[in-house]
N, C-alpha and C. Protein backbone atom coordinates (compact mmCIF):
# COMPACT_ATOMS: atom_id res chain seq x y z
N UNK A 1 18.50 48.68 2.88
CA UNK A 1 17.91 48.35 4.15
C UNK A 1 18.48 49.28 5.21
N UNK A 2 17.38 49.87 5.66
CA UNK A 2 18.35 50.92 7.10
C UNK A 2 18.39 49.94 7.83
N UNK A 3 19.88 50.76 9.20
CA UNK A 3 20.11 49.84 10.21
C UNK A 3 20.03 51.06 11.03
N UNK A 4 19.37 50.22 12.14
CA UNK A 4 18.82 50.70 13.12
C UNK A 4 19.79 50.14 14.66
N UNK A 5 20.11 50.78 15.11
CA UNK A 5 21.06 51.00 16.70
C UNK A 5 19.96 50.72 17.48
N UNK A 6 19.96 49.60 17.83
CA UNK A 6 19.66 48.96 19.68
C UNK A 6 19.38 49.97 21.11
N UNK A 7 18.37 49.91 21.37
CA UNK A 7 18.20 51.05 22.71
C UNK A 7 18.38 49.87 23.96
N UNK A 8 19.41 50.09 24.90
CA UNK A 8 19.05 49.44 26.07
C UNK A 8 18.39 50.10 26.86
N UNK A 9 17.50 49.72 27.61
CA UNK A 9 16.91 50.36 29.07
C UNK A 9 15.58 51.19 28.55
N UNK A 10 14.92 50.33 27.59
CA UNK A 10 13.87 50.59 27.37
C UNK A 10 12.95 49.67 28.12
N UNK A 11 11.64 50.48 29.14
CA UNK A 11 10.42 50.04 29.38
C UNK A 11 9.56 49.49 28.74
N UNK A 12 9.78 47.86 28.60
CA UNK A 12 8.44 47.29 27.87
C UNK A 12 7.29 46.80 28.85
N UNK A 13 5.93 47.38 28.49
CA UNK A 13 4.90 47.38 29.63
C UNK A 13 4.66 45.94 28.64
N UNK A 14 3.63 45.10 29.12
CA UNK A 14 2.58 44.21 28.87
C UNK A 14 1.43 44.27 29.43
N UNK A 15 0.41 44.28 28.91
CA UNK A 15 -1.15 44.07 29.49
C UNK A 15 -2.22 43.11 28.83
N UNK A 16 -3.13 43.00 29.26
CA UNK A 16 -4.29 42.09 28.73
C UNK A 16 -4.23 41.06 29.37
N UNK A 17 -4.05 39.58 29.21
CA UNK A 17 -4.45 38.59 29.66
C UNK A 17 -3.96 38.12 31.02
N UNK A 18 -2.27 39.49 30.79
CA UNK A 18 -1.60 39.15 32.58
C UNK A 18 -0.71 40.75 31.94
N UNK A 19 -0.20 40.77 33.59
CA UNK A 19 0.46 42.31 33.43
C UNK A 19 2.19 42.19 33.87
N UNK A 20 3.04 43.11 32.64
CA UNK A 20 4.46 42.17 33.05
C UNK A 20 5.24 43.60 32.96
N UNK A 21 5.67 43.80 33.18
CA UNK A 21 7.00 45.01 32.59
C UNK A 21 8.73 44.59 32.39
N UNK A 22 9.22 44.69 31.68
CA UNK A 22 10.61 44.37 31.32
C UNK A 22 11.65 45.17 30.75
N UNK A 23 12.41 45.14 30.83
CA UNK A 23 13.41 46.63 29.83
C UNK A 23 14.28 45.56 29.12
N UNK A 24 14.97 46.20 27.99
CA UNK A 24 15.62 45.98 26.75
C UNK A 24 16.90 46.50 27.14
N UNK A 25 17.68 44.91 26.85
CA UNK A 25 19.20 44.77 27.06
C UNK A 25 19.60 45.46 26.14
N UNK A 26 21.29 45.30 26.58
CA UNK A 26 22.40 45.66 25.50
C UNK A 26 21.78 45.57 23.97
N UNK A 27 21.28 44.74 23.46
CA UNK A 27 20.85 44.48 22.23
C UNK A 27 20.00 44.71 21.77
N UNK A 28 18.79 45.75 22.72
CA UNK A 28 17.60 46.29 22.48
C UNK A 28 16.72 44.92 22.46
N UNK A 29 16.54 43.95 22.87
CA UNK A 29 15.76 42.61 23.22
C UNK A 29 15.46 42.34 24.43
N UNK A 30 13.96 42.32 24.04
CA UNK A 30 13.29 41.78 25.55
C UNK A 30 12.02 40.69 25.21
N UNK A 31 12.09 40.51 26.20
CA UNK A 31 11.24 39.18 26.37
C UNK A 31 10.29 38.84 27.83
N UNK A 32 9.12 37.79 27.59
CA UNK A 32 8.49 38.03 28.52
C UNK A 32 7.97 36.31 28.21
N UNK A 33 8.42 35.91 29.95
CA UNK A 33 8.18 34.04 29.77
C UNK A 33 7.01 33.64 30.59
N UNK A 34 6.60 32.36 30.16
CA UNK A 34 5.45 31.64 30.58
C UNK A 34 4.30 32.29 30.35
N UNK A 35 4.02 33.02 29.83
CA UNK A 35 2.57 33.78 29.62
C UNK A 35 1.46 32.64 28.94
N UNK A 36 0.53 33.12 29.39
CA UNK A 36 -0.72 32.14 28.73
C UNK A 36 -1.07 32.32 27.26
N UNK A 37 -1.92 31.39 27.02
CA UNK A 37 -2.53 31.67 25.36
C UNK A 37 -3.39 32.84 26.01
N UNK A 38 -3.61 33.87 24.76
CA UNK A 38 -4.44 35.47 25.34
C UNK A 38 -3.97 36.43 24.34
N UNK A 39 -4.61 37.73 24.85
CA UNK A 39 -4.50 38.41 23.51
C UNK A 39 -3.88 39.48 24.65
N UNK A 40 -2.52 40.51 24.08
CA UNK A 40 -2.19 41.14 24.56
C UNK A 40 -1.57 42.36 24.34
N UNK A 41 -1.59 43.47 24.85
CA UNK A 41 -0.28 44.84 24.02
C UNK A 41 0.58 45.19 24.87
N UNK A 42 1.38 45.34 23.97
CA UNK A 42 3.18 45.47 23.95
C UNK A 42 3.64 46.81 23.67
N UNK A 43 3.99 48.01 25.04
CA UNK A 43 4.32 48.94 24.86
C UNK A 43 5.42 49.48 25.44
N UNK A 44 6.29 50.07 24.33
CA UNK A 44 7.81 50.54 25.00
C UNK A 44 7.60 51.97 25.39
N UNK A 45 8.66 52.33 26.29
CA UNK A 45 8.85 53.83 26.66
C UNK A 45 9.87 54.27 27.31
N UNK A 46 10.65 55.28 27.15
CA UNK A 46 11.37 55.92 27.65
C UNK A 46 11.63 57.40 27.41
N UNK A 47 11.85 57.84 28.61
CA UNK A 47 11.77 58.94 28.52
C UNK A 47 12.56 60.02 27.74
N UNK A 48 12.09 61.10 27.12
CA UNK A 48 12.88 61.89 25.57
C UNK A 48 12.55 61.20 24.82
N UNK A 49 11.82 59.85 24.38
CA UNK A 49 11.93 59.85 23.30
C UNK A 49 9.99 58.81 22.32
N UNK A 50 9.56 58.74 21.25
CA UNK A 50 8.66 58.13 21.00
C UNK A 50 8.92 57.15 20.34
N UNK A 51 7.88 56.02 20.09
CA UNK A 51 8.19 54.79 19.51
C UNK A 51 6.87 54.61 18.26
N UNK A 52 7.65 53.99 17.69
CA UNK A 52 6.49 53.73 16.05
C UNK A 52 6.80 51.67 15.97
N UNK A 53 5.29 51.82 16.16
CA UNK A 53 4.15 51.95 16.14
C UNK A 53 4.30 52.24 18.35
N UNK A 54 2.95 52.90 18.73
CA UNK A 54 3.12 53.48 20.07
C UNK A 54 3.00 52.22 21.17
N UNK A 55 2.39 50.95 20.56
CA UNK A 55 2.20 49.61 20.87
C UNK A 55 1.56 48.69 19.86
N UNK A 56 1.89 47.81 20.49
CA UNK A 56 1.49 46.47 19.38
C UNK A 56 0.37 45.92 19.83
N UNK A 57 -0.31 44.93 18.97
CA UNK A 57 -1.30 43.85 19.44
C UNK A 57 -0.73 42.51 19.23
N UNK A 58 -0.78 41.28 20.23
CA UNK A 58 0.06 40.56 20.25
C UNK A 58 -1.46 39.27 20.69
N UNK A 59 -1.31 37.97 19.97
CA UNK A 59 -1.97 37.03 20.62
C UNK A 59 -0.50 35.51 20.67
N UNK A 60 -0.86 35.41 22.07
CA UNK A 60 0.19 34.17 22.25
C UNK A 60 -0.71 33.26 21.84
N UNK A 61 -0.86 31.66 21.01
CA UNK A 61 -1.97 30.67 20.97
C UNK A 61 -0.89 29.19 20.97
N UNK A 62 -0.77 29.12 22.30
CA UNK A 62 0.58 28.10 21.92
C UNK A 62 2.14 27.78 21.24
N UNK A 63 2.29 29.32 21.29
CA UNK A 63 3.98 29.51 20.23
C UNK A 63 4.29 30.19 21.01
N UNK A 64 5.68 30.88 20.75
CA UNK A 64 6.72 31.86 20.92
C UNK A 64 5.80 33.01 19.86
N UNK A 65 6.06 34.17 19.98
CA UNK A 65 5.47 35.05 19.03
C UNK A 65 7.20 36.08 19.26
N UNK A 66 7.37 36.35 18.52
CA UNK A 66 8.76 37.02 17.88
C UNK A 66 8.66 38.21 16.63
N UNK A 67 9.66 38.56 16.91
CA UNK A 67 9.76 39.68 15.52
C UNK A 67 8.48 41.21 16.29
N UNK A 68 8.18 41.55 17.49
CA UNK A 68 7.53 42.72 17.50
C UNK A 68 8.91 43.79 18.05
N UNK A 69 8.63 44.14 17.07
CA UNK A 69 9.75 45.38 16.99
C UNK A 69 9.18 46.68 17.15
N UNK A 70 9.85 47.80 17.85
CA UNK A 70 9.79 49.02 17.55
C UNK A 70 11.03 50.43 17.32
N UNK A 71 10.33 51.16 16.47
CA UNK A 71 11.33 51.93 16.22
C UNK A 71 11.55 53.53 16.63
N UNK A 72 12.74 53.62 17.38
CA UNK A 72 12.45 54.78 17.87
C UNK A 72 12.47 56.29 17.01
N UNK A 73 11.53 57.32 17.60
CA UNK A 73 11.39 58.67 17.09
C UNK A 73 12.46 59.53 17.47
């Protein structure tokens, strides 16, 4: 299993059903609260460097949705 090193101060945009932006702590974790049920994408960025996959597709339907990860280039 590779291990992968944590980026802090990564730009996570959100769009679609509402519009949010957040950056990634010490631990490379971010998060985004109260959002509605909706369908939405999840895109990191910082500058120097690319991310795999370039964004996600995300639907909230009454849960927490967890585990969207990305990995940097």
């Amino acid at each position: 299993t590779p291990f992968f090193t944590p980026i802090a101060g990564v730009t996570v945009t959100l769009t679609g059903a509402a519009n949010a932006t957040t950056t990634t702590n010490a631990q490379g974790q971010y998060s985004f609260a109260g959002l509605s049920n909706g369908s939405y994408t999840v895109t990191p960025s910082m500058t120097g460097f690319t991310f795999t996959p370039t964004s996600r597709s995300v639907t909230v339907n009454n849960a927490n949705v967890t585990g969207q990860n990305f990995t940097r280039n």
